[in-house]
N, C-alpha and C. Protein backbone atom coordinates (compact mmCIF):
# COMPACT_ATOMS: atom_id res chain seq x y z
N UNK A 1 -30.52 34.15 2.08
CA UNK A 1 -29.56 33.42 1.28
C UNK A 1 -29.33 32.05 1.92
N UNK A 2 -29.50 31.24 1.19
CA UNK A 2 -29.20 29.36 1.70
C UNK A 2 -28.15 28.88 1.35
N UNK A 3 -27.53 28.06 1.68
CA UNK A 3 -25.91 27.56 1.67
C UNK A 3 -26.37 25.89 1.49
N UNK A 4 -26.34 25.25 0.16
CA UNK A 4 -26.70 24.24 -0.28
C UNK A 4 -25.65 23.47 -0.42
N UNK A 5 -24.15 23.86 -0.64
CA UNK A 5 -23.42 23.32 -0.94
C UNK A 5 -22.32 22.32 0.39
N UNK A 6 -21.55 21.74 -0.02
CA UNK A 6 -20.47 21.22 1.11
C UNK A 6 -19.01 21.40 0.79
N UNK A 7 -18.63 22.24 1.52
CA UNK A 7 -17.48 22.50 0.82
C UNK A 7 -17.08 23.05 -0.33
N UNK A 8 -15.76 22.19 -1.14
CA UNK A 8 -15.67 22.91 -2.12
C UNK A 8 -16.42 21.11 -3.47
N UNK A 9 -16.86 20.44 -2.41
CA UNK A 9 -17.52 19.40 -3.68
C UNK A 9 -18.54 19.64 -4.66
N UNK A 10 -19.48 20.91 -4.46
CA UNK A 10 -20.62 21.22 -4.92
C UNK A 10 -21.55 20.32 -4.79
N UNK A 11 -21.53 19.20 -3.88
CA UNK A 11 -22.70 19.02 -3.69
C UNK A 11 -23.99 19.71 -3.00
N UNK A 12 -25.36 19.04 -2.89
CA UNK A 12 -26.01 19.33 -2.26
C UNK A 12 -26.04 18.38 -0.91
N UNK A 13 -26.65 18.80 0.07
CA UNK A 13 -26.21 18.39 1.88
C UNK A 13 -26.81 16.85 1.10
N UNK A 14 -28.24 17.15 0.70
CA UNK A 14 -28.72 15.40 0.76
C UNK A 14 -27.76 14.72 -0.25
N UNK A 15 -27.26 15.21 -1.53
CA UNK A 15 -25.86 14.22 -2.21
C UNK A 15 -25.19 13.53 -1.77
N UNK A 16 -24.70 15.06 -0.56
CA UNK A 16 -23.01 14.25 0.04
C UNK A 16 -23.63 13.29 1.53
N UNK A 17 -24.60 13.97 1.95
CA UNK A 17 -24.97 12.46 2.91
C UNK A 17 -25.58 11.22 2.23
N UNK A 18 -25.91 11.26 1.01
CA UNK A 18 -26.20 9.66 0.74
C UNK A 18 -24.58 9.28 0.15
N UNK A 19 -24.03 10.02 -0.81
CA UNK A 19 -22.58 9.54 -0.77
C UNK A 19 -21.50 9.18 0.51
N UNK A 20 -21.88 10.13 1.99
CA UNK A 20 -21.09 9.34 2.54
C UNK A 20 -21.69 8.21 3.42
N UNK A 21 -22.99 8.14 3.17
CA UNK A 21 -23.71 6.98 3.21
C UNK A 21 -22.76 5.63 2.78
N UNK A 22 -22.78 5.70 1.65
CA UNK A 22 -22.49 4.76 0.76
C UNK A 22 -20.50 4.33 0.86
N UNK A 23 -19.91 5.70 1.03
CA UNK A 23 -19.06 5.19 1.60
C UNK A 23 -18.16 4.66 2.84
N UNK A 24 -19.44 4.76 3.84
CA UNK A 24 -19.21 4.28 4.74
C UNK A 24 -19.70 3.00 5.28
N UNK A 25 -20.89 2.58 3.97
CA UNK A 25 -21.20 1.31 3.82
C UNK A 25 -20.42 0.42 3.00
N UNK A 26 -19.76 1.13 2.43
CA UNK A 26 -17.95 0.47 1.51
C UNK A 26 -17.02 -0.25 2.60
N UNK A 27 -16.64 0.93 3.32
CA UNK A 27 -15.54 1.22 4.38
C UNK A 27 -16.23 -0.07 5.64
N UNK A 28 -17.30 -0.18 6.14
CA UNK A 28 -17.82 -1.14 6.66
C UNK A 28 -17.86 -2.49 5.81
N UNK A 29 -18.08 -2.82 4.96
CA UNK A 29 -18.05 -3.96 4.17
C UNK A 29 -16.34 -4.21 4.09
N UNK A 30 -15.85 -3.95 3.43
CA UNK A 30 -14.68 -4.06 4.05
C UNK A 30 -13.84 -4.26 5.23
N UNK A 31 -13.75 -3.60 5.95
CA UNK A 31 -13.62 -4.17 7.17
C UNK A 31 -14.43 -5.76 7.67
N UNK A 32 -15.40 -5.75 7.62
CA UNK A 32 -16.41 -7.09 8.08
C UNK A 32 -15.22 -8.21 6.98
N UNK A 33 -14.86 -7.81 5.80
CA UNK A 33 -14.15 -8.87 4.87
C UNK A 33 -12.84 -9.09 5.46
N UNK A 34 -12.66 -8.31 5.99
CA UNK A 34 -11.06 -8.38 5.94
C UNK A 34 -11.37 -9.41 7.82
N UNK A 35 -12.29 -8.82 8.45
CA UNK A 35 -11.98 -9.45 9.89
C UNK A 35 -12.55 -11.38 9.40
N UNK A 36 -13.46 -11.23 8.80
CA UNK A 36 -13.89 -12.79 8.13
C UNK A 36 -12.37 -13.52 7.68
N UNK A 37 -11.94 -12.83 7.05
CA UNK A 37 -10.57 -13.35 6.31
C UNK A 37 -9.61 -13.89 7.12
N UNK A 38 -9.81 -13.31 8.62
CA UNK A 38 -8.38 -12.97 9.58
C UNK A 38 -9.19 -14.67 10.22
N UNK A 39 -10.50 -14.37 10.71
CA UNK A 39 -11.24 -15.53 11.38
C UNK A 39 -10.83 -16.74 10.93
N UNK A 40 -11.49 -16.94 9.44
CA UNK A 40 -11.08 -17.80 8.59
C UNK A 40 -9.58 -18.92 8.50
N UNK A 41 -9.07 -17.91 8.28
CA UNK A 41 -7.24 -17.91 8.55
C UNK A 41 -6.84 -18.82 9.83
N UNK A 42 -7.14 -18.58 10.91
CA UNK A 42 -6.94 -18.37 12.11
C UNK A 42 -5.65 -17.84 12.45
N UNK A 43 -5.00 -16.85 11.64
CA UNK A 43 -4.42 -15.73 12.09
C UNK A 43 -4.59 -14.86 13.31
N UNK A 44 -4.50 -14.48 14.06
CA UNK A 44 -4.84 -13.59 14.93
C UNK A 44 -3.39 -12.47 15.30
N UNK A 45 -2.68 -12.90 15.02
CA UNK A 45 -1.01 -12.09 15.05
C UNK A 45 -0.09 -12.27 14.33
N UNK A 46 0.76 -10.86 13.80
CA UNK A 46 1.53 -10.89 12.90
C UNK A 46 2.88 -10.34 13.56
N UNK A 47 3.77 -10.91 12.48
CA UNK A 47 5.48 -10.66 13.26
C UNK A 47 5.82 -9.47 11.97
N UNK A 48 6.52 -8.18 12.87
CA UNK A 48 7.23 -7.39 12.13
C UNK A 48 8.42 -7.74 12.53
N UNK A 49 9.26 -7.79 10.80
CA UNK A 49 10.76 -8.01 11.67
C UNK A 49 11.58 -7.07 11.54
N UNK A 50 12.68 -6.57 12.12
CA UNK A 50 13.48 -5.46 11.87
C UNK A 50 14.66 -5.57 11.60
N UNK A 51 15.54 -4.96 12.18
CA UNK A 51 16.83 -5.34 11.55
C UNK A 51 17.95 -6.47 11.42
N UNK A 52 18.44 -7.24 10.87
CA UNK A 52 18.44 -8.08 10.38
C UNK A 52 19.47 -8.48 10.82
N UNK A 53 19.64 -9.55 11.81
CA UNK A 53 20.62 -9.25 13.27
C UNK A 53 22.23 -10.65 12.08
N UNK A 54 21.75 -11.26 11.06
CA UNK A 54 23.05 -12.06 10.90
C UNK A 54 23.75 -10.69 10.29
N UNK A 55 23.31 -9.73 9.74
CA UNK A 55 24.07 -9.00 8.34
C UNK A 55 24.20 -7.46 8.77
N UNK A 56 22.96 -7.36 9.89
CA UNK A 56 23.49 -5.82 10.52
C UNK A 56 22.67 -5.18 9.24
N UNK A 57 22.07 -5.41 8.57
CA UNK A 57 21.07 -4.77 7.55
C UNK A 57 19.75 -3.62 8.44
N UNK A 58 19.83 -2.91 8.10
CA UNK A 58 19.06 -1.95 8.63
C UNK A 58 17.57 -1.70 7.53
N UNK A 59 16.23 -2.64 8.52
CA UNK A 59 14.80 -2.41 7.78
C UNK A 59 14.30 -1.08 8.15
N UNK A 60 14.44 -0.76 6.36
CA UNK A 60 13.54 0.92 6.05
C UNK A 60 12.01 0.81 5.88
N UNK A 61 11.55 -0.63 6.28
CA UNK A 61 10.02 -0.50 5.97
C UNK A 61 10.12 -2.00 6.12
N UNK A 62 8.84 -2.22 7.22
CA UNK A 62 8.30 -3.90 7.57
C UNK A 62 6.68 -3.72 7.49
N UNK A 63 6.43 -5.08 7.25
CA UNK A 63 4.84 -4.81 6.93
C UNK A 63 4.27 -5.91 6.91
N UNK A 64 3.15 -6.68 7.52
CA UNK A 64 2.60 -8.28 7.76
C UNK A 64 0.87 -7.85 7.34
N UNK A 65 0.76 -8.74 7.11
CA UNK A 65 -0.45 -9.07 6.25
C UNK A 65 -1.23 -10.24 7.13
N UNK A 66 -2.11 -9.84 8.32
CA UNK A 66 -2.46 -10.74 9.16
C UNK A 66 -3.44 -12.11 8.77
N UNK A 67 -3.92 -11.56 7.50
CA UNK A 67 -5.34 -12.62 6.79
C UNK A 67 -4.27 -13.59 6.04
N UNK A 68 -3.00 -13.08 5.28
CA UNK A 68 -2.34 -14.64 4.89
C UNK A 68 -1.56 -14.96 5.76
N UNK A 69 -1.08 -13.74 6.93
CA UNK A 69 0.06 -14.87 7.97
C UNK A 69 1.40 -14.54 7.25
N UNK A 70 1.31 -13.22 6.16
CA UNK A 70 2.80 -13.32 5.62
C UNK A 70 3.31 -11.99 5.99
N UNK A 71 5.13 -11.36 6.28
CA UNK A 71 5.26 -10.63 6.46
C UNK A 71 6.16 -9.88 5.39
N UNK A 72 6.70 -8.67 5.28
CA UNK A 72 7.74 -8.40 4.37
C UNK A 72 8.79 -7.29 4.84
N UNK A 73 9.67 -7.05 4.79
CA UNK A 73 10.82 -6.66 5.47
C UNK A 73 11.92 -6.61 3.89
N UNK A 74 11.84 -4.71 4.52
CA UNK A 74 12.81 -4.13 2.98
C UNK A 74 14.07 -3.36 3.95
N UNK A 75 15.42 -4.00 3.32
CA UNK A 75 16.72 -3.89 3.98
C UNK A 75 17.06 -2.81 3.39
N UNK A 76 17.94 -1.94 4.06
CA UNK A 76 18.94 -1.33 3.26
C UNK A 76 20.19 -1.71 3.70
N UNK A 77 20.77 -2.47 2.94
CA UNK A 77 21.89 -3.12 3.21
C UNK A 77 23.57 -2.20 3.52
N UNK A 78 24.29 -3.56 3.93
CA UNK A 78 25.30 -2.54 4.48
C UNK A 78 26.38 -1.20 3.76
N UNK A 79 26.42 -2.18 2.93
CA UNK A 79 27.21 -1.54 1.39
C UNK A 79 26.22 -0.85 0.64
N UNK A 80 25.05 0.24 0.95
CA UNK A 80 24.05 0.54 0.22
C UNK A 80 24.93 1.89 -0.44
N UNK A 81 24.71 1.92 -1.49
CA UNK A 81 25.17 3.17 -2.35
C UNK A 81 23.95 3.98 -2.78
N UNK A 82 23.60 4.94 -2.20
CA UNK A 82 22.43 6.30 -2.75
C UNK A 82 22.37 6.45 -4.23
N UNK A 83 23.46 6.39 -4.68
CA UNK A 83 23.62 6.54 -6.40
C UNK A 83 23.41 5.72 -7.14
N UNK A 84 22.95 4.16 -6.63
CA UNK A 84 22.83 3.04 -7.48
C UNK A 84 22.01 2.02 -5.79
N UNK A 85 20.97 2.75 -5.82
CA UNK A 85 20.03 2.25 -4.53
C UNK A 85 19.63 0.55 -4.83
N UNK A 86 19.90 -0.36 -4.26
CA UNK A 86 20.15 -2.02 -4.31
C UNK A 86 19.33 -1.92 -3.16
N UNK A 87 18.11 -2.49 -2.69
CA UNK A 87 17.48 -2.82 -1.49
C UNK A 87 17.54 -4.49 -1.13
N UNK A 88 17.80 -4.81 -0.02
CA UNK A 88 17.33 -6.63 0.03
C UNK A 88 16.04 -6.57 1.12
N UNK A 89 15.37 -7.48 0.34
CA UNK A 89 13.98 -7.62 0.80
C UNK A 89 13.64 -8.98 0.96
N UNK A 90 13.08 -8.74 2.34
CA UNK A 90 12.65 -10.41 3.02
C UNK A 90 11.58 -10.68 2.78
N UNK A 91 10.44 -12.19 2.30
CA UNK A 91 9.35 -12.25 2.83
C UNK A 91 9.13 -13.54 3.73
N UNK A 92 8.05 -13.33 4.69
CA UNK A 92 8.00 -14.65 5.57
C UNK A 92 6.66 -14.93 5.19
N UNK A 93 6.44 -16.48 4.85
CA UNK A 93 4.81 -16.85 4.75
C UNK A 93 4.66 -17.41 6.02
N UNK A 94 3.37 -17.81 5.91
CA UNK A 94 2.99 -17.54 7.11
C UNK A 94 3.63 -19.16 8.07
N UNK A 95 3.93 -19.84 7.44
CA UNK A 95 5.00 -21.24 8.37
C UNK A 95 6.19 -20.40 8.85
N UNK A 96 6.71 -19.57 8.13
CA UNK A 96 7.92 -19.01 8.59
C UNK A 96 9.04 -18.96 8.14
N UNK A 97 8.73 -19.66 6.62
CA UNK A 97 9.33 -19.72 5.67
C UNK A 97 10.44 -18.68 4.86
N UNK A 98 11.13 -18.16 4.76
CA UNK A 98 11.81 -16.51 4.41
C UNK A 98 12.08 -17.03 3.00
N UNK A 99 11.94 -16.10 2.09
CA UNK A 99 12.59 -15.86 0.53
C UNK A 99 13.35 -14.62 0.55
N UNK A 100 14.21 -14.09 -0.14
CA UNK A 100 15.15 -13.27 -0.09
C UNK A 100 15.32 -12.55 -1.24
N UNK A 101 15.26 -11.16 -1.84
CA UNK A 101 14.92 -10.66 -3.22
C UNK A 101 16.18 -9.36 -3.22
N UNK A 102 16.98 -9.18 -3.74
CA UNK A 102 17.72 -8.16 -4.11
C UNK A 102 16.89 -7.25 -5.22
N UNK A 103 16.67 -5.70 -4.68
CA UNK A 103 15.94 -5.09 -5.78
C UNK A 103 16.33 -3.96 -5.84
N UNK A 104 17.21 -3.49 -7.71
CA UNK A 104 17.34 -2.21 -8.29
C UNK A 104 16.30 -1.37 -8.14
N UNK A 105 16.50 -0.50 -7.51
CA UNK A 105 15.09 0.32 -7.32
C UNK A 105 15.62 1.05 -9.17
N UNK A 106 16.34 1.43 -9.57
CA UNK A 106 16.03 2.13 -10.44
C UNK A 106 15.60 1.23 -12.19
N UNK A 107 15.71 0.16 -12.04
CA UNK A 107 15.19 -0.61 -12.63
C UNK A 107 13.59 -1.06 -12.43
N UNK A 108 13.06 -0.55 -11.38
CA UNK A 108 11.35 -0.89 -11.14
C UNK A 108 10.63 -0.23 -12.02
N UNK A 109 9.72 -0.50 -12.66
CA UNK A 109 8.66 0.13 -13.29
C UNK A 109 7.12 0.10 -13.09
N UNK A 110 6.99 0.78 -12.00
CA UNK A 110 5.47 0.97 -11.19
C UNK A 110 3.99 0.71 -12.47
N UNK A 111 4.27 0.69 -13.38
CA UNK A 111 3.21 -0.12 -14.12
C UNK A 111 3.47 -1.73 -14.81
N UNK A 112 4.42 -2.27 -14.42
CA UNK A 112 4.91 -3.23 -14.88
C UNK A 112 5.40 -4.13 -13.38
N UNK A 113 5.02 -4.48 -11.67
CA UNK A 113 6.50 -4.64 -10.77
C UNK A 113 5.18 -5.15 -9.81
N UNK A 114 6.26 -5.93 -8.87
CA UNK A 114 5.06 -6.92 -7.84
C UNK A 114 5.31 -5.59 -6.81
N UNK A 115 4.86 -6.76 -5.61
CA UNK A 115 4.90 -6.48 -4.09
C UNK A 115 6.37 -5.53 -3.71
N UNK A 116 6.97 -6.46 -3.93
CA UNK A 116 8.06 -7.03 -3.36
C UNK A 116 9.03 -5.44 -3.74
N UNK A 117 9.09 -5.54 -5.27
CA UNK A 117 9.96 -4.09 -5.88
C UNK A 117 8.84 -3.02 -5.87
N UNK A 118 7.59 -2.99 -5.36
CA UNK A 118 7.11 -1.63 -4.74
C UNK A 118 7.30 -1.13 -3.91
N UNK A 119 7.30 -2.04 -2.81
CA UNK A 119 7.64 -1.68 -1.56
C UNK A 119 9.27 -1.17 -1.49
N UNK A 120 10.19 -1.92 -2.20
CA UNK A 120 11.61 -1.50 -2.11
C UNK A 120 11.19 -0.14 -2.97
N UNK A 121 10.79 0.21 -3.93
CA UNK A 121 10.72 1.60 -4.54
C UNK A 121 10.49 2.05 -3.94
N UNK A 122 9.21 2.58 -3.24
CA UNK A 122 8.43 3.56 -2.27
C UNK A 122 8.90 3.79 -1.49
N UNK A 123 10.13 2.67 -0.30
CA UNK A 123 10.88 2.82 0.58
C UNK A 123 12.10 3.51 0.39
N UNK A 124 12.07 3.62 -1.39
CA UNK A 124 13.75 4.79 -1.46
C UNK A 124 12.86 5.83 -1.86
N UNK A 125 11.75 5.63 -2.03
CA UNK A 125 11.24 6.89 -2.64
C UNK A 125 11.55 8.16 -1.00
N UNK A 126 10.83 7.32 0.51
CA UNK A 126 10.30 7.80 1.37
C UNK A 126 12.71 8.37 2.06
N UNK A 127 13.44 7.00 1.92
CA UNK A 127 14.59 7.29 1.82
C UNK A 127 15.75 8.23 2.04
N UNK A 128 14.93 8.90 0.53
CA UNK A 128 16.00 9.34 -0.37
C UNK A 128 15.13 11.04 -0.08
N UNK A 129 14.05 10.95 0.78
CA UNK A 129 13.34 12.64 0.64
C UNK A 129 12.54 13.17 -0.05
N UNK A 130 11.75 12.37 -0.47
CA UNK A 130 11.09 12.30 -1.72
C UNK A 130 9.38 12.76 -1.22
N UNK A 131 9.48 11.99 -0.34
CA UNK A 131 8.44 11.43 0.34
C UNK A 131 8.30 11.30 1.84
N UNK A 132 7.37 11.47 3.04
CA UNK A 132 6.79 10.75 3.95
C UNK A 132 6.18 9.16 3.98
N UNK A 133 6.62 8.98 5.14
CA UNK A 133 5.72 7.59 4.85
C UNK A 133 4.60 7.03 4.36
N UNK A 134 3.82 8.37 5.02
CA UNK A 134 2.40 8.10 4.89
C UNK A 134 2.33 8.41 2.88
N UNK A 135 3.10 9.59 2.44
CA UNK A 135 3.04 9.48 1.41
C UNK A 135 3.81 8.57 0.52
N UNK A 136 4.07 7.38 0.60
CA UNK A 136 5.24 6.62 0.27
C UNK A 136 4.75 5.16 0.18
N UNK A 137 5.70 4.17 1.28
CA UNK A 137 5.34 2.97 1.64
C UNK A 137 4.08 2.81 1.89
N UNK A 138 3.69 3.64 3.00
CA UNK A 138 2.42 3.54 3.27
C UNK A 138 1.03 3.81 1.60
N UNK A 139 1.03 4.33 1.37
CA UNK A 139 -0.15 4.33 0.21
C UNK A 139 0.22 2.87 -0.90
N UNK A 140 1.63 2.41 -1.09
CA UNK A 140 1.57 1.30 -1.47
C UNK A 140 0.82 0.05 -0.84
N UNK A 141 1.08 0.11 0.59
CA UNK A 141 0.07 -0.90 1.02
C UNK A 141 -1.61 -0.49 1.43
N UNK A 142 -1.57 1.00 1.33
CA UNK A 142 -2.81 0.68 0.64
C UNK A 142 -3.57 0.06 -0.51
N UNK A 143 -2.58 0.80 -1.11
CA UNK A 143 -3.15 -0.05 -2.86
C UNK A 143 -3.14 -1.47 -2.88
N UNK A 144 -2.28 -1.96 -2.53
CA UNK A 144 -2.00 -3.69 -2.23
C UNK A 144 -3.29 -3.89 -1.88
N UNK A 145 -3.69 -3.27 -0.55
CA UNK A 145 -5.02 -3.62 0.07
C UNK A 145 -6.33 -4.15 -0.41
N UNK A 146 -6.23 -2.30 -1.29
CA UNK A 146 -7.46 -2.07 -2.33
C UNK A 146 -7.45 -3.48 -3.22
N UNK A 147 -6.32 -3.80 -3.70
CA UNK A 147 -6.25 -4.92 -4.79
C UNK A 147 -6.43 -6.14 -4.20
N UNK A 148 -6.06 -6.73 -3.03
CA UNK A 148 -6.72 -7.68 -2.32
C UNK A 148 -7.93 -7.65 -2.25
N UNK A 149 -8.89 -6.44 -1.75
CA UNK A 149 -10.05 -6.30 -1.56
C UNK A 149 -10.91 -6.27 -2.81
N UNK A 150 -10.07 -6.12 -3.95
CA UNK A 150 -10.93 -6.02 -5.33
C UNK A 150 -11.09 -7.69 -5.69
N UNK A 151 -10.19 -9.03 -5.04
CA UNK A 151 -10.16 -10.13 -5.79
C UNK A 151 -10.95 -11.08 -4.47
N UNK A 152 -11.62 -10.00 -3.80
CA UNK A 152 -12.41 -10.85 -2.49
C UNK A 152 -11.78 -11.90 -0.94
N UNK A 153 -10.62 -11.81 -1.43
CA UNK A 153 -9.82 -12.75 -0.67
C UNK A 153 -8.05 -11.97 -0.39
N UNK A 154 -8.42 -11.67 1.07
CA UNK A 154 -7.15 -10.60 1.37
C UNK A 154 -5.51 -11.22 0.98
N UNK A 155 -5.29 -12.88 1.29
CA UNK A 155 -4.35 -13.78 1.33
C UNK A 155 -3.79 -14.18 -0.11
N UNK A 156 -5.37 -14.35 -1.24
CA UNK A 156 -4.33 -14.66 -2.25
C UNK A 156 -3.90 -14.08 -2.92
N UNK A 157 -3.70 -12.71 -2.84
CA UNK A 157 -2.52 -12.21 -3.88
C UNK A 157 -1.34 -12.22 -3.32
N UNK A 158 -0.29 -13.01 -3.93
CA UNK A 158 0.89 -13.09 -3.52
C UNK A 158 1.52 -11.82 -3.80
N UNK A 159 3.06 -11.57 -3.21
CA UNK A 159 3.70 -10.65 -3.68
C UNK A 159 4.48 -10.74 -4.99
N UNK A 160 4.81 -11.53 -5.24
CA UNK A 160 5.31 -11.77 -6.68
C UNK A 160 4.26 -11.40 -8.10
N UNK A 161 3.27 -10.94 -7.79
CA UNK A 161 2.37 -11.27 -9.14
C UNK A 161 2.61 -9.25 -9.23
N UNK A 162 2.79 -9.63 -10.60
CA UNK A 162 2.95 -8.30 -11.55
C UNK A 162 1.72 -7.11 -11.48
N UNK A 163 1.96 -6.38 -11.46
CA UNK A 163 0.59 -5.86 -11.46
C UNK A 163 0.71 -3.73 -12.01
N UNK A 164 0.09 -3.21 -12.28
CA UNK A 164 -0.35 -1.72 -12.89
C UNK A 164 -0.43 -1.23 -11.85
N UNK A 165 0.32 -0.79 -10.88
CA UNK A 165 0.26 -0.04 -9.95
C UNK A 165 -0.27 1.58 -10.19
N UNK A 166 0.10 1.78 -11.04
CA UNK A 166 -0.36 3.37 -11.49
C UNK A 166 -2.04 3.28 -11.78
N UNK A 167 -2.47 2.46 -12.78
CA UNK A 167 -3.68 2.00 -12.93
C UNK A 167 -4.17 1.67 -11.10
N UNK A 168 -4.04 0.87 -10.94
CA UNK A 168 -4.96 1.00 -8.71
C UNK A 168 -4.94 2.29 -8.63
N UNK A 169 -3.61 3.32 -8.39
CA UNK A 169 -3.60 4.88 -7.83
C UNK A 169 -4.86 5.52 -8.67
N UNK A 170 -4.52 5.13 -9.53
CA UNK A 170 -5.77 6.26 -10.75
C UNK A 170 -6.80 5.56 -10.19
N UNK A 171 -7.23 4.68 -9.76
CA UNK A 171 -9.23 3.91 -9.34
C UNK A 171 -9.45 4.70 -8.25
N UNK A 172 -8.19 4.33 -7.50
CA UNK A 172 -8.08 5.06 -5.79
C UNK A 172 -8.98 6.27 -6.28
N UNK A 173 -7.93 7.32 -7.05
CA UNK A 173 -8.10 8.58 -6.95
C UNK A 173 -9.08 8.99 -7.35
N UNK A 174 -10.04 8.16 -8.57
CA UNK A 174 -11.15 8.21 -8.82
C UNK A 174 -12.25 8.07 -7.76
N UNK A 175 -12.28 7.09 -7.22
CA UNK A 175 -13.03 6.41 -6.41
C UNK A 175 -13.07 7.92 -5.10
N UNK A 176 -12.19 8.28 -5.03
CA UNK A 176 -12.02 9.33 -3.59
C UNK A 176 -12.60 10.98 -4.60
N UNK A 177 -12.26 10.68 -5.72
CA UNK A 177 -13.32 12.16 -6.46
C UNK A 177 -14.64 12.04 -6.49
N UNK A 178 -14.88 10.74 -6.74
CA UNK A 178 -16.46 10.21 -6.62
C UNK A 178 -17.14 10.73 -5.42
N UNK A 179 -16.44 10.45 -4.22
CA UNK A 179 -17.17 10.59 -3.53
C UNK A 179 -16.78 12.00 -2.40
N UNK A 180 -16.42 13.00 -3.09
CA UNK A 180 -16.18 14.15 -2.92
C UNK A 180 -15.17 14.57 -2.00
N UNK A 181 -14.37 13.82 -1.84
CA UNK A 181 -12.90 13.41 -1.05
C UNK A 181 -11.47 14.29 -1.86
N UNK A 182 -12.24 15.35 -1.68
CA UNK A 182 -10.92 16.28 -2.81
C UNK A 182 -9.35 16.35 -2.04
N UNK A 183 -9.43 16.32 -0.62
CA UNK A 183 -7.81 15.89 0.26
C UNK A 183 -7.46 15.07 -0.43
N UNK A 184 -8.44 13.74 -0.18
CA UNK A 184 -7.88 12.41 -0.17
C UNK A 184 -7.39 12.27 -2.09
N UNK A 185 -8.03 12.95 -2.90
CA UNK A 185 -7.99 12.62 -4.17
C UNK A 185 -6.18 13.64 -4.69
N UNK A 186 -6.12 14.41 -3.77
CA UNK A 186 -4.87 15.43 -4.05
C UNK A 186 -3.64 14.79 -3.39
N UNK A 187 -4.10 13.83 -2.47
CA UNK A 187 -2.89 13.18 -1.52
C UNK A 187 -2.86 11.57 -2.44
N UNK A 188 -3.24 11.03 -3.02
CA UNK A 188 -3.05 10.20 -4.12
C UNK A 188 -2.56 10.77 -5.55
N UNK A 189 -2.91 11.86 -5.47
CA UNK A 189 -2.37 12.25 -6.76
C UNK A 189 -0.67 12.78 -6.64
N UNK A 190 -0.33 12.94 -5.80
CA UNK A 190 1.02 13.23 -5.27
C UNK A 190 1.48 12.02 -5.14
N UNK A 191 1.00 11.00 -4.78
CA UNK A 191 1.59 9.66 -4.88
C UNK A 191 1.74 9.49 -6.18
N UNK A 192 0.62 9.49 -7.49
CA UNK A 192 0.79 8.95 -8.75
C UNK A 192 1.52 9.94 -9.41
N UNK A 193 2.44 11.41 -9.06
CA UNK A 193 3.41 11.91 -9.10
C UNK A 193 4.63 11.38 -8.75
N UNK A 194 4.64 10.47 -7.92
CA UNK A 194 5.89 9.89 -7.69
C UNK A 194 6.36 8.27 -8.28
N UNK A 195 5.16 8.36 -9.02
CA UNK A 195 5.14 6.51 -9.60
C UNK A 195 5.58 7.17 -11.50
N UNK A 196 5.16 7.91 -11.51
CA UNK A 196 4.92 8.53 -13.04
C UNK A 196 6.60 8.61 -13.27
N UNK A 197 7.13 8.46 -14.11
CA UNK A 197 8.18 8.07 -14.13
C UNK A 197 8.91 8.89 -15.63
């Protein structure tokens, strides 16, 4: 009796080694883009900032983006009410510039919402118990990532630009069924459980 398969993907051994061939020639191309980007830049270090020493605001999630030099920093402010979740959210470009965003998390709509009110969502999502980080904030900046990496250039998508966040999770999750990544496709799909609204 021969054992052809891998797992529970049904592939055959030579399938899933030219698939993880291929995605590890992804996963390498990427990386090589993103370190070009950082070169380019002349970025080489990024500032996380934390809590927010004029207002006593306490950051539930910081996050810098070393290829544009920009950072972002989501408050939960002092007067925060659980029942009507208000986040303030910082961003710094990369001069050092700060903008300042007050965001209804329950007003976000994950197929309709930038940077800026994902990250404040995902951060009450992770909050409020909903969620782990890794299942939370964190897979948002993956997706950010992915979507940088889909427009070739890590820096110019700003955080303000609108975007289908549910649509990225669904490519993700595709993209990780493709290539026989059934964890990775079940641990995104628990994310696009928590965007689904």
């Amino acid at each position: 009796m021969s054992v052809n398969g891998i797992g529970a993907t049904g592939y055959s051994t030579k399938e899933y080694e030219t698939r993880k061939k291929e995605q590890d020639e992804a996963e390498e191309n990427f990386a090589k883009q993103v370190a070009e980007a950082i070169q380019a830049s002349g970025q080489v270090t990024a500032t996380l900032h934390g809590t927010d020493k004029e207002t006593g605001d306490i950051a539930v999630f910081s996050g810098a983006e070393v290829t544009s030099g920009s950072s972002i920093s989501v408050y939960k402010p002092q007067n925060f009410d659980s029942e009507n979740p208000v986040y303030k959210v910082k961003i710094w470009d990369k001069s050092g510039k700060v903008t300042e965003q007050m965001v209804d998390v329950s007003k976000v709509d994950p197929k309709n919402c930038d940077a800026v009110e994902m990250f404040a969502y995902t951060a009450n999502l992770k909050e409020s118990g909903k969620g782990s980080f890794e299942d939370t904030v964190l897979k948002a900046a993956v997706a950010k990532a992915v979507k940088n990496a889909e427009q070739r250039n890590s820096g110019s998508w700003s955080f303000s630009e609108k975007i289908d966040w549910v649509k990225i999770v669904n490519d993700i999750m595709q993209s990780e069924y493709s290539y026989g990544d059934l964890k990775g496709y079940m641990e995104w799909k628990k994310f696009l459980g928590l965007l689904d609204k």
